[in-house]
C-alpha atoms as a PDB file:
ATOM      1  CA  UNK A   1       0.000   0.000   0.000  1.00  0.00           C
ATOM      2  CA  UNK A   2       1.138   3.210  -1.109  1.00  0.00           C
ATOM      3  CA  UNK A   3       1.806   6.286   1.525  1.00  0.00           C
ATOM      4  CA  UNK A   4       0.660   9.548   0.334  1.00  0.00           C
ATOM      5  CA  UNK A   5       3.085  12.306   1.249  1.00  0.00           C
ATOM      6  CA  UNK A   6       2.419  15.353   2.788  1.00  0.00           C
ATOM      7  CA  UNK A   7       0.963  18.215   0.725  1.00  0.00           C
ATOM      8  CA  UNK A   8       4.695  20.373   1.640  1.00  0.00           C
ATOM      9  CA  UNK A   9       6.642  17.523   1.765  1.00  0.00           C
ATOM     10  CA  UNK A  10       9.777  18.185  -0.184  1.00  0.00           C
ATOM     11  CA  UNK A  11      12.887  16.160  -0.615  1.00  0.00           C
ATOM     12  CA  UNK A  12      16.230  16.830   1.480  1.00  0.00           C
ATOM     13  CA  UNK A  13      18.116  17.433  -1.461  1.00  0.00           C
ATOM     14  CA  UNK A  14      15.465  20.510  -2.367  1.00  0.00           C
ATOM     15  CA  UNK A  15      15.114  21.521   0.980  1.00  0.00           C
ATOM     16  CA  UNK A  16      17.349  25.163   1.951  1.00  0.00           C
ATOM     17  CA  UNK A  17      18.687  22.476   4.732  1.00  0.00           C
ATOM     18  CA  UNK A  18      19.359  19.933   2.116  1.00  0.00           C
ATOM     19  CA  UNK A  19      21.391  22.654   0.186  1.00  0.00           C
ATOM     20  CA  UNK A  20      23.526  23.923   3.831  1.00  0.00           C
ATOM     21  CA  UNK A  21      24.377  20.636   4.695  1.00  0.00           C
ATOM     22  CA  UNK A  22      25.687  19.956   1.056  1.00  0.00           C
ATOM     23  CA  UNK A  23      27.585  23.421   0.647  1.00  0.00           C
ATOM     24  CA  UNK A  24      29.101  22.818   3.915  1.00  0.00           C
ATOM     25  CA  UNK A  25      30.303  18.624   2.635  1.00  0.00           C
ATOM     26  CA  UNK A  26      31.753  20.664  -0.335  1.00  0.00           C
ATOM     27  CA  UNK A  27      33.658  23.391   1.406  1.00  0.00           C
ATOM     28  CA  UNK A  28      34.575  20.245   3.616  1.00  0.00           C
ATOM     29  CA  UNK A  29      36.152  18.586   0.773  1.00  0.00           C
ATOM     30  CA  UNK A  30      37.799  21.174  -0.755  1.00  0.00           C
ATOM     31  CA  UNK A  31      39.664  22.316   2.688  1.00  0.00           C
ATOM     32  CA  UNK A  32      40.506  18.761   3.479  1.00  0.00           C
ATOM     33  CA  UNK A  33      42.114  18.579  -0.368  1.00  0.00           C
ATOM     34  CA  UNK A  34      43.884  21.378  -0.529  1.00  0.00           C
ATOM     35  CA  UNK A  35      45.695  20.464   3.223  1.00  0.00           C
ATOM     36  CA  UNK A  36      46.727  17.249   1.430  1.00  0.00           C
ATOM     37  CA  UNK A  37      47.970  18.644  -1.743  1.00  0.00           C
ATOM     38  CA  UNK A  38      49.875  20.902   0.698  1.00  0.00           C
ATOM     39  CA  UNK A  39      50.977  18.302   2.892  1.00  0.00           C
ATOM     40  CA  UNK A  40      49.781  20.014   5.921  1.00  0.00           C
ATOM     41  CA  UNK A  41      50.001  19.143   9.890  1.00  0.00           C
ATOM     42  CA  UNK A  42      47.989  15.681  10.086  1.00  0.00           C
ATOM     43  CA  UNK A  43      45.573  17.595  12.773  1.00  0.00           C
ATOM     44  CA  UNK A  44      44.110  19.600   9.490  1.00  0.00           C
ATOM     45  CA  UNK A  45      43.740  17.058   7.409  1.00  0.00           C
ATOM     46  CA  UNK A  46      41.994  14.152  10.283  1.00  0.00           C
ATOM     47  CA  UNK A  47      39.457  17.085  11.613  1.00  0.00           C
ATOM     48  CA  UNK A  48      38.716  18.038   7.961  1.00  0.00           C
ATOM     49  CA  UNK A  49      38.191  14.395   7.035  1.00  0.00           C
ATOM     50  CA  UNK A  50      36.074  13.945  10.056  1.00  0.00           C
ATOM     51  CA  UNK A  51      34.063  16.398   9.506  1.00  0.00           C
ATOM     52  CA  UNK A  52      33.713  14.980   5.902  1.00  0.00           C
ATOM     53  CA  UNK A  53      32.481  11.639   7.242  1.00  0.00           C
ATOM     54  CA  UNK A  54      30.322  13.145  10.009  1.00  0.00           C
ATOM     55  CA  UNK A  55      28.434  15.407   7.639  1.00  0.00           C
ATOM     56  CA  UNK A  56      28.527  12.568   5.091  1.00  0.00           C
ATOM     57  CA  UNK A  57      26.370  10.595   7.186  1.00  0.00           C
ATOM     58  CA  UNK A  58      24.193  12.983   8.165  1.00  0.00           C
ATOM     59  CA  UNK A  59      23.100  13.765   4.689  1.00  0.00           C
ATOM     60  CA  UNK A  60      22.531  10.256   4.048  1.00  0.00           C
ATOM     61  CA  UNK A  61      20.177  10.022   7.320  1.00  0.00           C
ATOM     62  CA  UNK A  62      17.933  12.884   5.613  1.00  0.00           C
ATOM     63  CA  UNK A  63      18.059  11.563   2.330  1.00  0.00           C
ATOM     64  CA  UNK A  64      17.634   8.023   3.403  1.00  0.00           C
ATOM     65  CA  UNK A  65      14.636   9.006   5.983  1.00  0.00           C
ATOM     66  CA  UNK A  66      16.409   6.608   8.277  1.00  0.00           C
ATOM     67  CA  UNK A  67      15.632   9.891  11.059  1.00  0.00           C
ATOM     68  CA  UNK A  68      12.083   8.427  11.121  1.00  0.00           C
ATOM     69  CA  UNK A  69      13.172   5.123  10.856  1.00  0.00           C
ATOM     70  CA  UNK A  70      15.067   5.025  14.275  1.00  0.00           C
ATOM     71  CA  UNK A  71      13.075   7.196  16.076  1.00  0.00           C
ATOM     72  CA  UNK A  72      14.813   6.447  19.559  1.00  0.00           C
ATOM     73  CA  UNK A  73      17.584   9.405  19.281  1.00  0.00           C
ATOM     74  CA  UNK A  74      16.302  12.843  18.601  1.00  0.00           C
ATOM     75  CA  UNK A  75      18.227  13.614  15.508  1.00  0.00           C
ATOM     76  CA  UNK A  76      17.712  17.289  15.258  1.00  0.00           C
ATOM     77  CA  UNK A  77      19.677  17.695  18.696  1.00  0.00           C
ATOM     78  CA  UNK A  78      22.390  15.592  17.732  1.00  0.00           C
ATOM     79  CA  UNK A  79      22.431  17.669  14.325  1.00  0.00           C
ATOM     80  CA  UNK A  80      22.855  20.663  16.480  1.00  0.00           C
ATOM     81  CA  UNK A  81      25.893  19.509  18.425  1.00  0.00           C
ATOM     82  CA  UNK A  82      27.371  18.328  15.620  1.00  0.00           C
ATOM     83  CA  UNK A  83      26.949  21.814  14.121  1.00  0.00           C
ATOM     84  CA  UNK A  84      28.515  23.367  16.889  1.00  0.00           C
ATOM     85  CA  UNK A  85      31.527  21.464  17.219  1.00  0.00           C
ATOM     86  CA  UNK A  86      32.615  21.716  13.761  1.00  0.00           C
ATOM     87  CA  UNK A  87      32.321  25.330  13.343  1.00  0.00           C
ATOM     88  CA  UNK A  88      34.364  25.535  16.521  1.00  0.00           C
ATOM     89  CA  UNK A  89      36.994  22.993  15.375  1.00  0.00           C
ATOM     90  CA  UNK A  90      37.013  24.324  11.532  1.00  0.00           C
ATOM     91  CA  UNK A  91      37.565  27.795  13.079  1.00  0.00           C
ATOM     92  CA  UNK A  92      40.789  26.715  15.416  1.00  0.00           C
ATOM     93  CA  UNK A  93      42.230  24.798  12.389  1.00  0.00           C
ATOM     94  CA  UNK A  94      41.531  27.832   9.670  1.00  0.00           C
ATOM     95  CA  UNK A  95      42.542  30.179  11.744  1.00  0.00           C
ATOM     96  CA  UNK A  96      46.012  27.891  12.720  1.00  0.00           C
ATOM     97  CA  UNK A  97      46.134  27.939   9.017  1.00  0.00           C
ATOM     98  CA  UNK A  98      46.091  31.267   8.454  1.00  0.00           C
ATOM     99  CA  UNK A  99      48.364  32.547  11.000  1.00  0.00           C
ATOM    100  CA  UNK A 100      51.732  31.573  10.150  1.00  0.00           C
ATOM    101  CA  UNK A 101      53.392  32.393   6.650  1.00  0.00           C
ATOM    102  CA  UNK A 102      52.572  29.133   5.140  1.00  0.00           C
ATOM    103  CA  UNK A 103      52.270  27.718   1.686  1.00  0.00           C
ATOM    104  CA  UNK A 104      49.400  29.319  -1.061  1.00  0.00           C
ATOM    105  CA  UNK A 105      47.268  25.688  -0.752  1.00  0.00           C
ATOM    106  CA  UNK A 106      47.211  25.898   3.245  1.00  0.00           C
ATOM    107  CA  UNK A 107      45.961  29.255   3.264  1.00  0.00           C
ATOM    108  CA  UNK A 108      43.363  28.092   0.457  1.00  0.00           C
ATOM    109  CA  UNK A 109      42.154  25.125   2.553  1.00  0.00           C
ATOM    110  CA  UNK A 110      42.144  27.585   5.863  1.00  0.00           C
ATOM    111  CA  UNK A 111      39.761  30.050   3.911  1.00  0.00           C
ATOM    112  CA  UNK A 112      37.487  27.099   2.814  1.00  0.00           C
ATOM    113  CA  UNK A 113      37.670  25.728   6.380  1.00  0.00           C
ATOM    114  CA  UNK A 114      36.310  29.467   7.382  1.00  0.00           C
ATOM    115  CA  UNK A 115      33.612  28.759   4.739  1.00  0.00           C
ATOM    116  CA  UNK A 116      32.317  25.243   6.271  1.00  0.00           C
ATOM    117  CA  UNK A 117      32.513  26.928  10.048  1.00  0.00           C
ATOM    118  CA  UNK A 118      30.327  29.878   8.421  1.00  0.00           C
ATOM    119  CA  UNK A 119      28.029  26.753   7.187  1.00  0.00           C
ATOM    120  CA  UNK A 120      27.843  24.764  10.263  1.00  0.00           C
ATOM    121  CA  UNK A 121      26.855  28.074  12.122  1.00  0.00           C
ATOM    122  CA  UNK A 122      23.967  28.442   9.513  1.00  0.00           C
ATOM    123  CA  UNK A 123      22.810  24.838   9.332  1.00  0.00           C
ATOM    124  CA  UNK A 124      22.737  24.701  13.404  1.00  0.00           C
ATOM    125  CA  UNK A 125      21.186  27.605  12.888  1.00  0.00           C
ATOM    126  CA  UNK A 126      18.414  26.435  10.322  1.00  0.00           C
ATOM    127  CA  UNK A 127      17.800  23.539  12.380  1.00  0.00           C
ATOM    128  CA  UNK A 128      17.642  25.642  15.504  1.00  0.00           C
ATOM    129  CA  UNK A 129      15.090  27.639  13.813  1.00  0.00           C
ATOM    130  CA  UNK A 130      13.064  24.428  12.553  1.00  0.00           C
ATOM    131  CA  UNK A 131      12.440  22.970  16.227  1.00  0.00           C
ATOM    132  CA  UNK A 132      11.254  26.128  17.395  1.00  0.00           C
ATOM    133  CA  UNK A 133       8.605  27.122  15.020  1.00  0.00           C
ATOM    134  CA  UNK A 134       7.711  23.382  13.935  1.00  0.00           C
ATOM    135  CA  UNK A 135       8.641  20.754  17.210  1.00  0.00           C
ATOM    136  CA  UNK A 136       7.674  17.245  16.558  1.00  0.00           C
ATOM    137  CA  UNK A 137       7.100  14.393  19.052  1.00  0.00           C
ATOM    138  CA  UNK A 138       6.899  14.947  22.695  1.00  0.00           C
ATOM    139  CA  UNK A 139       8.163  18.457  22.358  1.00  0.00           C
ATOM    140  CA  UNK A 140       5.560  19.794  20.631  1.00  0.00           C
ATOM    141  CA  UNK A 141       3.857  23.862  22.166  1.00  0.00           C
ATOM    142  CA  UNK A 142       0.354  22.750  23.207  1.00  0.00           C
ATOM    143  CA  UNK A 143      -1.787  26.048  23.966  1.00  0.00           C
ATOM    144  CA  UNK A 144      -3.736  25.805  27.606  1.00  0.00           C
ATOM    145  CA  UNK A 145      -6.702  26.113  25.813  1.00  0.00           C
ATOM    146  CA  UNK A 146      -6.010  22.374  24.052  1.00  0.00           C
ATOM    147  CA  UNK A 147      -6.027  20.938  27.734  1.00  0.00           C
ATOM    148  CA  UNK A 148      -9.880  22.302  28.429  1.00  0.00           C
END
């Protein structure tokens, strides 16, 4: 039996989330290349490539639906953290980067890491935004007047 969808049900990969979260895997990918072309410190190139896999997987959640699938973790919190921690870590390593008279691709990869930490602030952000004005499950607003 077919499901219908949802009259503003829209794909991930349409979605202005869908589009963050894929900027930000791009910006992730160049940084992370352009520290290995320029054989940079290994810290640059494992937090960039962590943050590769991390958002990686995330995308494929969303696209996959496998959020509503497994239903015991609340995803959009865990989203959030993640967000947080890599714009803090892409920060520290693009502006380590940038500091120090360094070679043409390190700087490149430290202004693409600024790029992704501009991203995760925005897709936190977005998602932020998303449980406030529409909260699903038990943490859904419920107005006094629903209780009488």
């Amino acid at each position: 039996m077919m499901a219908t969808l949802k009259p503003k049900h829209r794909p991930f990969c349409f979605s202005v989330k869908g589009h963050v979260k894929m900027l930000r895997l791009a910006l992730n990918v160049t940084s992370m290349t352009f520290f290995i072309i320029a054989q940079a410190p290994e810290p640059y190139i494992v937090i960039t490539g962590f943050e590769v896999t991390v958002t990686f997987f995330f995308i494929m959640l969303y696209i996959l639906r496998l959020d509503r699938l497994i239903a015991c973790l609340f995803w959009p919190l865990l989203d959030i953290i993640n967000s947080v921690i890599a714009a803090i870590f892409m920060i520290i390593i693009s502006v380590l980067a940038l500091l120090p008279e360094t070679t043409t691709f390190i700087v490149l990869g430290g202004v693409f890491g600024l790029l992704a930490a501009v991203c995760c602030i925005a897709d936190g952000v977005l998602i932020y935004r998303k449980l406030l004005f529409n909260p699903s499950g038990p943490y859904q607003k419920h107005s006094i007047h629903d209780k009488i």
